[in-house]
PDB file of N, CA and C in Angstrom:
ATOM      1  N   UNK A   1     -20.234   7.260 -13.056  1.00  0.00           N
ATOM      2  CA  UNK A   1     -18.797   7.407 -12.937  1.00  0.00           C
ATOM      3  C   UNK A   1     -18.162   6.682 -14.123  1.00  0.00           C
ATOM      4  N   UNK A   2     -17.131   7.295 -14.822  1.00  0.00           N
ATOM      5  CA  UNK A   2     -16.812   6.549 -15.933  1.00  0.00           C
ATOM      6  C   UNK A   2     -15.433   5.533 -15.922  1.00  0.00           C
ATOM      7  N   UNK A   3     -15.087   5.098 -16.167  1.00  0.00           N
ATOM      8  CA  UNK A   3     -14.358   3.879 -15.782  1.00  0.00           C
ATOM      9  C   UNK A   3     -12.601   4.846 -15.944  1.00  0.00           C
ATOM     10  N   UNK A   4     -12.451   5.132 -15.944  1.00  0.00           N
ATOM     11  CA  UNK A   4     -11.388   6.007 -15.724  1.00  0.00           C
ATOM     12  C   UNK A   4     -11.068   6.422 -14.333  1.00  0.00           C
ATOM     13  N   UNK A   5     -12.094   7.083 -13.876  1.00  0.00           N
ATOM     14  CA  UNK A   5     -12.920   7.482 -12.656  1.00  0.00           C
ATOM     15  C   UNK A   5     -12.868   6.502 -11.484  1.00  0.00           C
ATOM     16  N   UNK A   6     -13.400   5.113 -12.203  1.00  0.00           N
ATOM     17  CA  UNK A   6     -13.380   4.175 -11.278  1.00  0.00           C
ATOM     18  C   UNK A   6     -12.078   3.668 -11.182  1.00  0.00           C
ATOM     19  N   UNK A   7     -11.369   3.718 -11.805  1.00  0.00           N
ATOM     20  CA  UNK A   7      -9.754   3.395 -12.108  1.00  0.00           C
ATOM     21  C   UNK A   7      -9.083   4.321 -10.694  1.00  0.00           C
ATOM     22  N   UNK A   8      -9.336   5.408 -11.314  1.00  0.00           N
ATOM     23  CA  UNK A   8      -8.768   6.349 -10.281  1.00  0.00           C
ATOM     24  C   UNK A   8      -8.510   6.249  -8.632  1.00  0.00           C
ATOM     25  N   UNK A   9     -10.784   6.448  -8.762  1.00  0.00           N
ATOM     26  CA  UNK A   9     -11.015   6.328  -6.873  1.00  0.00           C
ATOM     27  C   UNK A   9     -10.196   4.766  -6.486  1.00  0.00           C
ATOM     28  N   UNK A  10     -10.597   3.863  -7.666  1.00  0.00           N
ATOM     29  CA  UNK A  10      -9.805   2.221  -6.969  1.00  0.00           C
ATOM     30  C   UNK A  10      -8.173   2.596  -6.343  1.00  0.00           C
ATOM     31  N   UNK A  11      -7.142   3.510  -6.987  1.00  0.00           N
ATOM     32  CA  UNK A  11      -6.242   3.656  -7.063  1.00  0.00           C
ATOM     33  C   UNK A  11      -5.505   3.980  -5.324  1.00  0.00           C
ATOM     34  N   UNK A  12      -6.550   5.088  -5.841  1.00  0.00           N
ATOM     35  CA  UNK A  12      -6.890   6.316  -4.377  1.00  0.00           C
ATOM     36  C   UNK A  12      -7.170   5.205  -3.163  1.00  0.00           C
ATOM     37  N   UNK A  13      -8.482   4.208  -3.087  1.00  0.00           N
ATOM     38  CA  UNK A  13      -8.521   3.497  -1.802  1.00  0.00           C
ATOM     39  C   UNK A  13      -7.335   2.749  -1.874  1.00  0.00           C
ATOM     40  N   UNK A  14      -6.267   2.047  -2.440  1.00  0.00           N
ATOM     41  CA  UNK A  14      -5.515   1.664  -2.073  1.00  0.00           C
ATOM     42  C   UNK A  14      -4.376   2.306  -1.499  1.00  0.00           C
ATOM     43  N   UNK A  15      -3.992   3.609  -2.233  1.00  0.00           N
ATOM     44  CA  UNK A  15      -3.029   4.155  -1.667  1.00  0.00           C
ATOM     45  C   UNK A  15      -3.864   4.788   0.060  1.00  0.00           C
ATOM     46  N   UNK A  16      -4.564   5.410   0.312  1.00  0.00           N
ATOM     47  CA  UNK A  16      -4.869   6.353   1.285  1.00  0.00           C
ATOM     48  C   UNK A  16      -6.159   5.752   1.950  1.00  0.00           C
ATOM     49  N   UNK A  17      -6.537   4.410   1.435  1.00  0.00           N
ATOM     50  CA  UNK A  17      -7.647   3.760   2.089  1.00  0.00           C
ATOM     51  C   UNK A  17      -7.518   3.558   3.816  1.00  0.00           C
ATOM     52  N   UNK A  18      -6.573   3.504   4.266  1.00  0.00           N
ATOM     53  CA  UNK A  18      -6.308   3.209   5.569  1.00  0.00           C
ATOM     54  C   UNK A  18      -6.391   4.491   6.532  1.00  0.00           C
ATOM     55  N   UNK A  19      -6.913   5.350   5.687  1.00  0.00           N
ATOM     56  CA  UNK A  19      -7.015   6.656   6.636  1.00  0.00           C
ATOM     57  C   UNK A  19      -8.423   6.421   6.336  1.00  0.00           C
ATOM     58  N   UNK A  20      -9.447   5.975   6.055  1.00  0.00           N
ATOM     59  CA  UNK A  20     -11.065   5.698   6.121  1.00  0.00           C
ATOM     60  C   UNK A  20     -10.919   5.550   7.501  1.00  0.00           C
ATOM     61  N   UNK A  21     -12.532   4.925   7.572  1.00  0.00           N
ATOM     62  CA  UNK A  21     -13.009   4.806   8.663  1.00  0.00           C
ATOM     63  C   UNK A  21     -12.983   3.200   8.219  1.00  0.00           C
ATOM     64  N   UNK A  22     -12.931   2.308   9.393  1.00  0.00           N
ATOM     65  CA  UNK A  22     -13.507   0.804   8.510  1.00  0.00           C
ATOM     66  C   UNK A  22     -14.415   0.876   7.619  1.00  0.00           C
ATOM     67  N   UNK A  23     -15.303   1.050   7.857  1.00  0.00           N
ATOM     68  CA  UNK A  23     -16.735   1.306   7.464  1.00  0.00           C
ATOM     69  C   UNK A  23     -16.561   1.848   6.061  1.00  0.00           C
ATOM     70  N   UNK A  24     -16.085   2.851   5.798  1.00  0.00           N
ATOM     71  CA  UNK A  24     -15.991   3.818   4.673  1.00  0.00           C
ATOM     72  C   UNK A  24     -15.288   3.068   3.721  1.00  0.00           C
ATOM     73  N   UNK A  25     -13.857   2.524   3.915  1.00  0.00           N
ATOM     74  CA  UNK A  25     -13.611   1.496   3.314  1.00  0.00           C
ATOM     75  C   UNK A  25     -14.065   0.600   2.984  1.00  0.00           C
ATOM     76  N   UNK A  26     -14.746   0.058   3.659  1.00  0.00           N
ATOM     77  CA  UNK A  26     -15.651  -1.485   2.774  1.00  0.00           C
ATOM     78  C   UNK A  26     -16.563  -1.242   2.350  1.00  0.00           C
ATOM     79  N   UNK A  27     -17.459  -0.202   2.201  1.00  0.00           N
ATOM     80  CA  UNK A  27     -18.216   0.170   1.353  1.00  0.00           C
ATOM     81  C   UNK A  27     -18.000   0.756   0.160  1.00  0.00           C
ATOM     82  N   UNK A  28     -16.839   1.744   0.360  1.00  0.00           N
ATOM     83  CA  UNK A  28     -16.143   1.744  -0.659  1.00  0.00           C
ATOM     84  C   UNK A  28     -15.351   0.739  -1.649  1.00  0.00           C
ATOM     85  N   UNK A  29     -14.741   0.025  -1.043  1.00  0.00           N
ATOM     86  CA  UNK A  29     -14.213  -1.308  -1.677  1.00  0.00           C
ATOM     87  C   UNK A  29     -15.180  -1.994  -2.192  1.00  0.00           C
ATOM     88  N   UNK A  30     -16.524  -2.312  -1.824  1.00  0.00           N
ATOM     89  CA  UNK A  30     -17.652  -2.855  -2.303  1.00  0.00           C
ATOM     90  C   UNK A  30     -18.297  -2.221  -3.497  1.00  0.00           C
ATOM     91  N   UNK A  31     -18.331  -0.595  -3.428  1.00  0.00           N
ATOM     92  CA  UNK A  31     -18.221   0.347  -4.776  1.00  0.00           C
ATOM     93  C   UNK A  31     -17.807   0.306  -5.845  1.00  0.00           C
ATOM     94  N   UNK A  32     -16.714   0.190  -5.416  1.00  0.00           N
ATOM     95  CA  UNK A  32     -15.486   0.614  -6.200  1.00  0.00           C
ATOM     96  C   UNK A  32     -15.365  -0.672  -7.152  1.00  0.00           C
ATOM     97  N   UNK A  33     -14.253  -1.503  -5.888  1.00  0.00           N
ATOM     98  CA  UNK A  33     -13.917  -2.658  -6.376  1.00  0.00           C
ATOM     99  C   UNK A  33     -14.448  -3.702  -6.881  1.00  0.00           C
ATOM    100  N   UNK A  34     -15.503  -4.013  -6.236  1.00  0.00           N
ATOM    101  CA  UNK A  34     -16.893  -5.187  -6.085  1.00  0.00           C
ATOM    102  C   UNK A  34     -17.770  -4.619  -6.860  1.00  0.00           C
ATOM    103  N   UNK A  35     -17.701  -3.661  -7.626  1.00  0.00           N
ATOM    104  CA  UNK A  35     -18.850  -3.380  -8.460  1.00  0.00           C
ATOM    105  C   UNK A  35     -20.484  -3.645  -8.053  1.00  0.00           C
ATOM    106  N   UNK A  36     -20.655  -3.626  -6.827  1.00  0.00           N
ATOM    107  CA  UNK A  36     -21.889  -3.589  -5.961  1.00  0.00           C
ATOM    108  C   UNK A  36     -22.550  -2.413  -5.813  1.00  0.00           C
ATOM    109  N   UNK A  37     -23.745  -2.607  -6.313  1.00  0.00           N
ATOM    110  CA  UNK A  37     -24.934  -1.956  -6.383  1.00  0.00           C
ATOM    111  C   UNK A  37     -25.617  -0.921  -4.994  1.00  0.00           C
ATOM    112  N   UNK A  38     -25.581   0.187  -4.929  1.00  0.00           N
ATOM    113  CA  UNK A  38     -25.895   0.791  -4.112  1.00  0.00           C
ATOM    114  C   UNK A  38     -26.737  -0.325  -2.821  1.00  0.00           C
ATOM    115  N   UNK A  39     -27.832  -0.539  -3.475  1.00  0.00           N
ATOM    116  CA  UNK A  39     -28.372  -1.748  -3.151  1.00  0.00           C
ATOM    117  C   UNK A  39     -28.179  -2.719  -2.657  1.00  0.00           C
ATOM    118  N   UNK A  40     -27.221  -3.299  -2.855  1.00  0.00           N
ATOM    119  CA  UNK A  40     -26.752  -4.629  -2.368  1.00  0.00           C
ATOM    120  C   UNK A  40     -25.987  -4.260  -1.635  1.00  0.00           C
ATOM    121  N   UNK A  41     -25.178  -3.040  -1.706  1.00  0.00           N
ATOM    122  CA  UNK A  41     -24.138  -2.631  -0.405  1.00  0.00           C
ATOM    123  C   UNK A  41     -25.042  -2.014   0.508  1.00  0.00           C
ATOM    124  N   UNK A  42     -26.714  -1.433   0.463  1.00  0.00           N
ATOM    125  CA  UNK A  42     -27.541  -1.326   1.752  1.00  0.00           C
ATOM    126  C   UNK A  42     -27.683  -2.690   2.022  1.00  0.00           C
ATOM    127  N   UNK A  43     -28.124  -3.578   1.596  1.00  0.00           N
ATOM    128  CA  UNK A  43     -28.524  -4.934   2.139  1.00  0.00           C
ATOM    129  C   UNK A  43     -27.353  -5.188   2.855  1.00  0.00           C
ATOM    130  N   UNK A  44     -26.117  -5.598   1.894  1.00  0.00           N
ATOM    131  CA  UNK A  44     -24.709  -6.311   3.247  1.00  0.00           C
ATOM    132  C   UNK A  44     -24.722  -5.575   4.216  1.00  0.00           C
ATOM    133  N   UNK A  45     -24.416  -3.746   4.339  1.00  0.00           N
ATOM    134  CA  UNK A  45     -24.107  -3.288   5.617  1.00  0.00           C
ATOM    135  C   UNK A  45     -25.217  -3.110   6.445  1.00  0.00           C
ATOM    136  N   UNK A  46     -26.606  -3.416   6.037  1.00  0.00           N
ATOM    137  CA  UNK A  46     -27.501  -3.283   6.719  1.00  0.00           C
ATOM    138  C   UNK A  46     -27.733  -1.571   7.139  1.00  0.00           C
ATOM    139  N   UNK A  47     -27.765  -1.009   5.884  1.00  0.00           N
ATOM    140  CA  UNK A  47     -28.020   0.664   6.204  1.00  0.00           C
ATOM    141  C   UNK A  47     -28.706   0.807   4.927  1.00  0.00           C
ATOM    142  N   UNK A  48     -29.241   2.223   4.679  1.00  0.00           N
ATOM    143  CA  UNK A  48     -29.862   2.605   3.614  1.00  0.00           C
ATOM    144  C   UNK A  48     -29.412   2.417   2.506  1.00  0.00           C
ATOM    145  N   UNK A  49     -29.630   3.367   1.168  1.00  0.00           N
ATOM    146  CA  UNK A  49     -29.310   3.260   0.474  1.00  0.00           C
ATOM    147  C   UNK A  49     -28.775   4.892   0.332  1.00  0.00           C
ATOM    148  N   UNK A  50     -29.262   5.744   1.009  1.00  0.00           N
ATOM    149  CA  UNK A  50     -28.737   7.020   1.059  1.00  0.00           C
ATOM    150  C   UNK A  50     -27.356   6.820   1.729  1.00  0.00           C
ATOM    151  N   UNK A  51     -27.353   6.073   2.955  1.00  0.00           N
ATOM    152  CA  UNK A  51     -26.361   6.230   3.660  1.00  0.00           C
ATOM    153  C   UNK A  51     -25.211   5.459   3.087  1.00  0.00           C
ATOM    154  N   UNK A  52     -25.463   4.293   2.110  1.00  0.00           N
ATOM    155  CA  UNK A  52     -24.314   4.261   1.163  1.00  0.00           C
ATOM    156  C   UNK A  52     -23.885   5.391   0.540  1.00  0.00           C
ATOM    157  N   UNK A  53     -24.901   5.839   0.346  1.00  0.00           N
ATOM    158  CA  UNK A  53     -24.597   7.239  -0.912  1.00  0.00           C
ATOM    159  C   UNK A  53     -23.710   7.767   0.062  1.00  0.00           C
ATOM    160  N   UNK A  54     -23.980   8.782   1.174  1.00  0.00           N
ATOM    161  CA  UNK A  54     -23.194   9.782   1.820  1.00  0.00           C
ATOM    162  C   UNK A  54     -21.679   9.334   2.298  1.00  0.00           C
ATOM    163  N   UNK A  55     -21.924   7.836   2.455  1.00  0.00           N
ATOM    164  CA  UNK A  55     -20.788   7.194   2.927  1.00  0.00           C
ATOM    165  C   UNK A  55     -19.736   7.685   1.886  1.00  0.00           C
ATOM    166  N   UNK A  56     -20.363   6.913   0.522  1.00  0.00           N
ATOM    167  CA  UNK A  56     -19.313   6.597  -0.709  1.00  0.00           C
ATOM    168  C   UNK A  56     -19.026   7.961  -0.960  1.00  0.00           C
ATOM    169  N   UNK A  57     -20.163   9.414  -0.936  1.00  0.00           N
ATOM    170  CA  UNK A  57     -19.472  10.429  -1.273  1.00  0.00           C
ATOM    171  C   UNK A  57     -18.177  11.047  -0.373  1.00  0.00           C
ATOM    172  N   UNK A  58     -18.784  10.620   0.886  1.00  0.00           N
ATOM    173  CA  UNK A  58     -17.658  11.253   2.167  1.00  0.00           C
ATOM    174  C   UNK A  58     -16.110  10.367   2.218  1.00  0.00           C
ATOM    175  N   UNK A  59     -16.496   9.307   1.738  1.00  0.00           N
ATOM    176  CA  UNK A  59     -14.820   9.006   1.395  1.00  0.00           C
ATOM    177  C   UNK A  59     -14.012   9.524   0.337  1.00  0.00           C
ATOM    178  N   UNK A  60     -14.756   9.407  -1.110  1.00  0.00           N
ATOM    179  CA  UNK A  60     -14.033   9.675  -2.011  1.00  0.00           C
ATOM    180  C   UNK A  60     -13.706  11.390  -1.953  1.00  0.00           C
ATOM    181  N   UNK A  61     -14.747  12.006  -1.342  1.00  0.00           N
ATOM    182  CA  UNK A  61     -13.955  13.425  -0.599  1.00  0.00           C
ATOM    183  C   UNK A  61     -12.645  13.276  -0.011  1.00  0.00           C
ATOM    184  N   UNK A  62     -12.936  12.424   1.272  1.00  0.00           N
ATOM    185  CA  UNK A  62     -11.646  12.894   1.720  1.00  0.00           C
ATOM    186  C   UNK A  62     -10.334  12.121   1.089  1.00  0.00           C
ATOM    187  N   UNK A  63     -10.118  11.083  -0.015  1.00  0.00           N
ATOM    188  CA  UNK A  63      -9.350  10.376  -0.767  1.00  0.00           C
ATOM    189  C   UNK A  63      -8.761  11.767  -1.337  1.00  0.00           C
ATOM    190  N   UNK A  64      -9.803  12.111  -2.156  1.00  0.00           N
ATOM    191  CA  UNK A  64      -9.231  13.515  -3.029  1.00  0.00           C
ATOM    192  C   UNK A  64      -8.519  13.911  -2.247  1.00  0.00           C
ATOM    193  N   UNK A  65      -8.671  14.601  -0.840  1.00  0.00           N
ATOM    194  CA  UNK A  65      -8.447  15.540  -0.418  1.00  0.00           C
ATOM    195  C   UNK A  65      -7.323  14.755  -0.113  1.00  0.00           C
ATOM    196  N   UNK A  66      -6.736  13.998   0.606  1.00  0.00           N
ATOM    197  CA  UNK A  66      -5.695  13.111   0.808  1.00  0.00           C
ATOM    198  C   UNK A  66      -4.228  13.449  -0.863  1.00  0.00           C
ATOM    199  N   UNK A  67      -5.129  13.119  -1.786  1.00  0.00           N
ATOM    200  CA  UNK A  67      -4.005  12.988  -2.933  1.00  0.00           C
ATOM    201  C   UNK A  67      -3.826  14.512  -3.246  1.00  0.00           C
ATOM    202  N   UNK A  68      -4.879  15.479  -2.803  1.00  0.00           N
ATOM    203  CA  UNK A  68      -4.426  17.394  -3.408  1.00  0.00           C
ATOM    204  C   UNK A  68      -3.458  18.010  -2.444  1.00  0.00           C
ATOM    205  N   UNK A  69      -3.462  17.352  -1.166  1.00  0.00           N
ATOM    206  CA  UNK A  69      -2.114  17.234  -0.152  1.00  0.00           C
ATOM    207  C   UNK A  69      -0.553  16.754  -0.746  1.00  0.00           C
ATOM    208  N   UNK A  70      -0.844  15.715  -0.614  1.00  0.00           N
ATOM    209  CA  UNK A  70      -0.227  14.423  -0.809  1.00  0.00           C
ATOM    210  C   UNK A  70       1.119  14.458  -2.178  1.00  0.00           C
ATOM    211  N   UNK A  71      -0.231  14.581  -2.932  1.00  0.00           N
ATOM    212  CA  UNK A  71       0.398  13.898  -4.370  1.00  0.00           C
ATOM    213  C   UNK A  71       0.740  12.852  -4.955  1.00  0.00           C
ATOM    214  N   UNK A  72       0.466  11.851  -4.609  1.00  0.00           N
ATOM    215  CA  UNK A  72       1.378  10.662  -4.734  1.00  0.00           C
ATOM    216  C   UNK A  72       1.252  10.348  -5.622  1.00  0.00           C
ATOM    217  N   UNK A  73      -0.149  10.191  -5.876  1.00  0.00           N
ATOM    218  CA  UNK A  73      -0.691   9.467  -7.881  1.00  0.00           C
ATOM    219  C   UNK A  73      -0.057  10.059  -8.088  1.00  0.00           C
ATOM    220  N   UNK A  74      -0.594  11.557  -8.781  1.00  0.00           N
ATOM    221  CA  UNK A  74       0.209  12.089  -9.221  1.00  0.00           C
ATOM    222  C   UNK A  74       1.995  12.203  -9.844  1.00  0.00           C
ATOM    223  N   UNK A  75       2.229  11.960  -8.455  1.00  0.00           N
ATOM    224  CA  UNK A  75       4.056  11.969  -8.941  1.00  0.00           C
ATOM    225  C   UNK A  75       4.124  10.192  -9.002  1.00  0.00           C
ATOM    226  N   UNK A  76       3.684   9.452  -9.109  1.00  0.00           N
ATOM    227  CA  UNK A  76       3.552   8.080  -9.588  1.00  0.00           C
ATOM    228  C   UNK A  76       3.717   7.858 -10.581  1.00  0.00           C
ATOM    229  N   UNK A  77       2.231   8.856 -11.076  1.00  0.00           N
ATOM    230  CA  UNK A  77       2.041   8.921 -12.767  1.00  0.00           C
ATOM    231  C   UNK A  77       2.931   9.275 -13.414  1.00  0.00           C
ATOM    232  N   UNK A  78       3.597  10.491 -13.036  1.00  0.00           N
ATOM    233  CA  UNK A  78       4.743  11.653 -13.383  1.00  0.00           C
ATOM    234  C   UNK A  78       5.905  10.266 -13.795  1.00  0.00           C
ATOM    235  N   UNK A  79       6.713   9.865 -12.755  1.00  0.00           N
ATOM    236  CA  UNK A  79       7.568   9.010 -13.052  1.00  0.00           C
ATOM    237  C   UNK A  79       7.304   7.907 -13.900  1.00  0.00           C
ATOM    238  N   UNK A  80       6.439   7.008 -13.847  1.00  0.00           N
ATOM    239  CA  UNK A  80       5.874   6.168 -15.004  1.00  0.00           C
ATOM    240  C   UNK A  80       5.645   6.910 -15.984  1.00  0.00           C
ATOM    241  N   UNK A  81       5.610   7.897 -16.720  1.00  0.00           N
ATOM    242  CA  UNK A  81       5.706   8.665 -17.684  1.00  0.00           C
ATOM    243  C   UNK A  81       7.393   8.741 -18.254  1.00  0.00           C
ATOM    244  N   UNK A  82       7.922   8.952 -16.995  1.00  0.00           N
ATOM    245  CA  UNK A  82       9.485   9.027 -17.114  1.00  0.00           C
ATOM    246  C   UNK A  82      10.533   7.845 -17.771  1.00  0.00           C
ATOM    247  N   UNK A  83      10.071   6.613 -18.112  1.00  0.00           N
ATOM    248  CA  UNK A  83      10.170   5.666 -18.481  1.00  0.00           C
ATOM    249  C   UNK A  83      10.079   5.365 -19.656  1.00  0.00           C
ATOM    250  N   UNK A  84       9.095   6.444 -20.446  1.00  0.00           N
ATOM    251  CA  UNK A  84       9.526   6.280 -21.923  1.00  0.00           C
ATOM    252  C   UNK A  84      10.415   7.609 -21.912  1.00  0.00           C
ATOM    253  N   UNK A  85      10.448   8.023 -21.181  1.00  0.00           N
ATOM    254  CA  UNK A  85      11.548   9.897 -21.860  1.00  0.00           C
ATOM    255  C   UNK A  85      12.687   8.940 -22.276  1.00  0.00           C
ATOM    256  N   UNK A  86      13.067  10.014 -23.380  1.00  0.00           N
ATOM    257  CA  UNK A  86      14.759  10.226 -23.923  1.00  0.00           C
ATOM    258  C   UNK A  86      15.662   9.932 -23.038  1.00  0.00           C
ATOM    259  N   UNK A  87      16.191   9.783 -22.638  1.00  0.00           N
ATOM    260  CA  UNK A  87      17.625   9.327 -21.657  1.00  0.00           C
ATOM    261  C   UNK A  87      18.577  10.500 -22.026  1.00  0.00           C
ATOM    262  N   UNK A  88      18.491  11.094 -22.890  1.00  0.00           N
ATOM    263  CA  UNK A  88      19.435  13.062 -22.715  1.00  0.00           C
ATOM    264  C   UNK A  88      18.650  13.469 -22.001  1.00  0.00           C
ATOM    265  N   UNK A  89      16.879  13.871 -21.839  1.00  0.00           N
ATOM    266  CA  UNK A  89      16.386  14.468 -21.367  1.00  0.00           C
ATOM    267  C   UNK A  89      15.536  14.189 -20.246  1.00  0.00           C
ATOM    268  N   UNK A  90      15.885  12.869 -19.423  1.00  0.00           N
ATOM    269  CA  UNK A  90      15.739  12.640 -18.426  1.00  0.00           C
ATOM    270  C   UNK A  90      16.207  13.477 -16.870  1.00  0.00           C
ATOM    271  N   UNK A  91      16.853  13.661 -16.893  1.00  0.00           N
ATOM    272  CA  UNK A  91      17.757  14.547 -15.924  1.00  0.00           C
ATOM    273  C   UNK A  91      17.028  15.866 -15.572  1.00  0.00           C
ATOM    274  N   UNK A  92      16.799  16.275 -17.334  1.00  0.00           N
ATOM    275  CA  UNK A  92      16.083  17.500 -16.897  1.00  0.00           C
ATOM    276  C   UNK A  92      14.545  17.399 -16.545  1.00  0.00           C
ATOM    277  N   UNK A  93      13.739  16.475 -16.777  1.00  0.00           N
ATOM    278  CA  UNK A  93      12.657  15.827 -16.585  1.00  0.00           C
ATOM    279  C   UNK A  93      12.279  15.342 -15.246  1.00  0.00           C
ATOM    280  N   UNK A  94      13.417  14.947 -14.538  1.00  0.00           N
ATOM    281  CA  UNK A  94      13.675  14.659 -13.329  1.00  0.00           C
ATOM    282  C   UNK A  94      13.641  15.709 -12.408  1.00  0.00           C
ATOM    283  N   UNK A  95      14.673  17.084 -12.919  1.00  0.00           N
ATOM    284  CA  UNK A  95      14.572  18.189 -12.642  1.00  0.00           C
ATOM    285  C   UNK A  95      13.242  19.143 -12.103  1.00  0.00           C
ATOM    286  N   UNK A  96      12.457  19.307 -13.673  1.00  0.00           N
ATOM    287  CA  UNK A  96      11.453  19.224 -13.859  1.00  0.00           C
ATOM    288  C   UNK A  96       9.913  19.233 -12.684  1.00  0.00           C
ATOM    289  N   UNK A  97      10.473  17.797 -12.420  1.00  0.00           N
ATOM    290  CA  UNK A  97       9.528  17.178 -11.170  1.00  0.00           C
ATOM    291  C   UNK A  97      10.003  17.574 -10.073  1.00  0.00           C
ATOM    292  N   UNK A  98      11.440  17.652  -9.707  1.00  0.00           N
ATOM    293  CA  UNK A  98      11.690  18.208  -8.741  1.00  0.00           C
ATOM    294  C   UNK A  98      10.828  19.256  -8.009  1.00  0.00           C
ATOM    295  N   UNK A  99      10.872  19.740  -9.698  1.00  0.00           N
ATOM    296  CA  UNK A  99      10.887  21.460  -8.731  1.00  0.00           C
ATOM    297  C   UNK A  99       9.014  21.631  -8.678  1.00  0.00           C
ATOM    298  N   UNK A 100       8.723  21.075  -8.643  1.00  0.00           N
ATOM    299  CA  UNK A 100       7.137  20.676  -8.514  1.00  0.00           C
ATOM    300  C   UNK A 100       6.599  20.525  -7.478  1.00  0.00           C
ATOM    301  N   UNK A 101       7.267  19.103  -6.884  1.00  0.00           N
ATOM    302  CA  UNK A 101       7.159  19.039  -5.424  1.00  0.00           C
ATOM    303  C   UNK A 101       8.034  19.272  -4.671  1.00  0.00           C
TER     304      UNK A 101
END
C-alpha cells in the first residue's frame, strides 16, 4: 500500500470508523495507524494472520463503500481546494460543487 493509500484508508477510519465492528477497527487502527505487522496484529488479537488479512480487507471495503455513498473526503477535499480559488471565481466554484452533490 503506498503511503498515499495509507493516508487515505487512515482518513477513512476516522471519518466512518465507527460504523466497523470493534474488532475491525482496532485492527485496522493497528494497520493503518500503528504501522503493525500483520504479525504482530495476529499475536495482540490472538487470531491468524489470514484473519487479519480478511479482517483488514473487509473493513477497508466497507470504508470505501461508506465514502462512494457518502462523499465526505471527497467534498472535504473539494472545499480545501476552495481556499486557494480566486475570490471572483469562488461563487461559481461553490456552484460548481453544488451541483455535484
Amino acid at each position: 500500500m503506498s503511503v498515499d493509500q495509507n493516508v487515505e484508508l487512515g482518513l477513512l477510519v476516522d471519518i466512518y470508523g465507527d460504523f466497523l465492528s470493534h474488532r475491525q477497527r482496532e485492527i485496522l487502527i493497528d494497520y493503518v495507524n500503528n504501522d503493525l505487522s500483520l504479525g504482530e496484529i495476529a499475536d495482540k488479537h490472538k487470531i491468524t494472520r489470514s484473519a487479519v488479512m480478511d479482517a483488514v480487507s473487509k473493513a477497508r471495503q466497507k470504508l470505501y463503500d461508506f465514502e462512494n455513498r457518502i462523499r465526505y473526503l471527497k467534498l472535504r477535499q473539494a472545499l480545501t481546494q476552495l481556499k486557494d480559488c480566486d475570490p471572483n471565481q469562488l461563487r461559481q466554484q461553490i456552484m460548481k460543487l453544488l451541483e455535484e452533490y
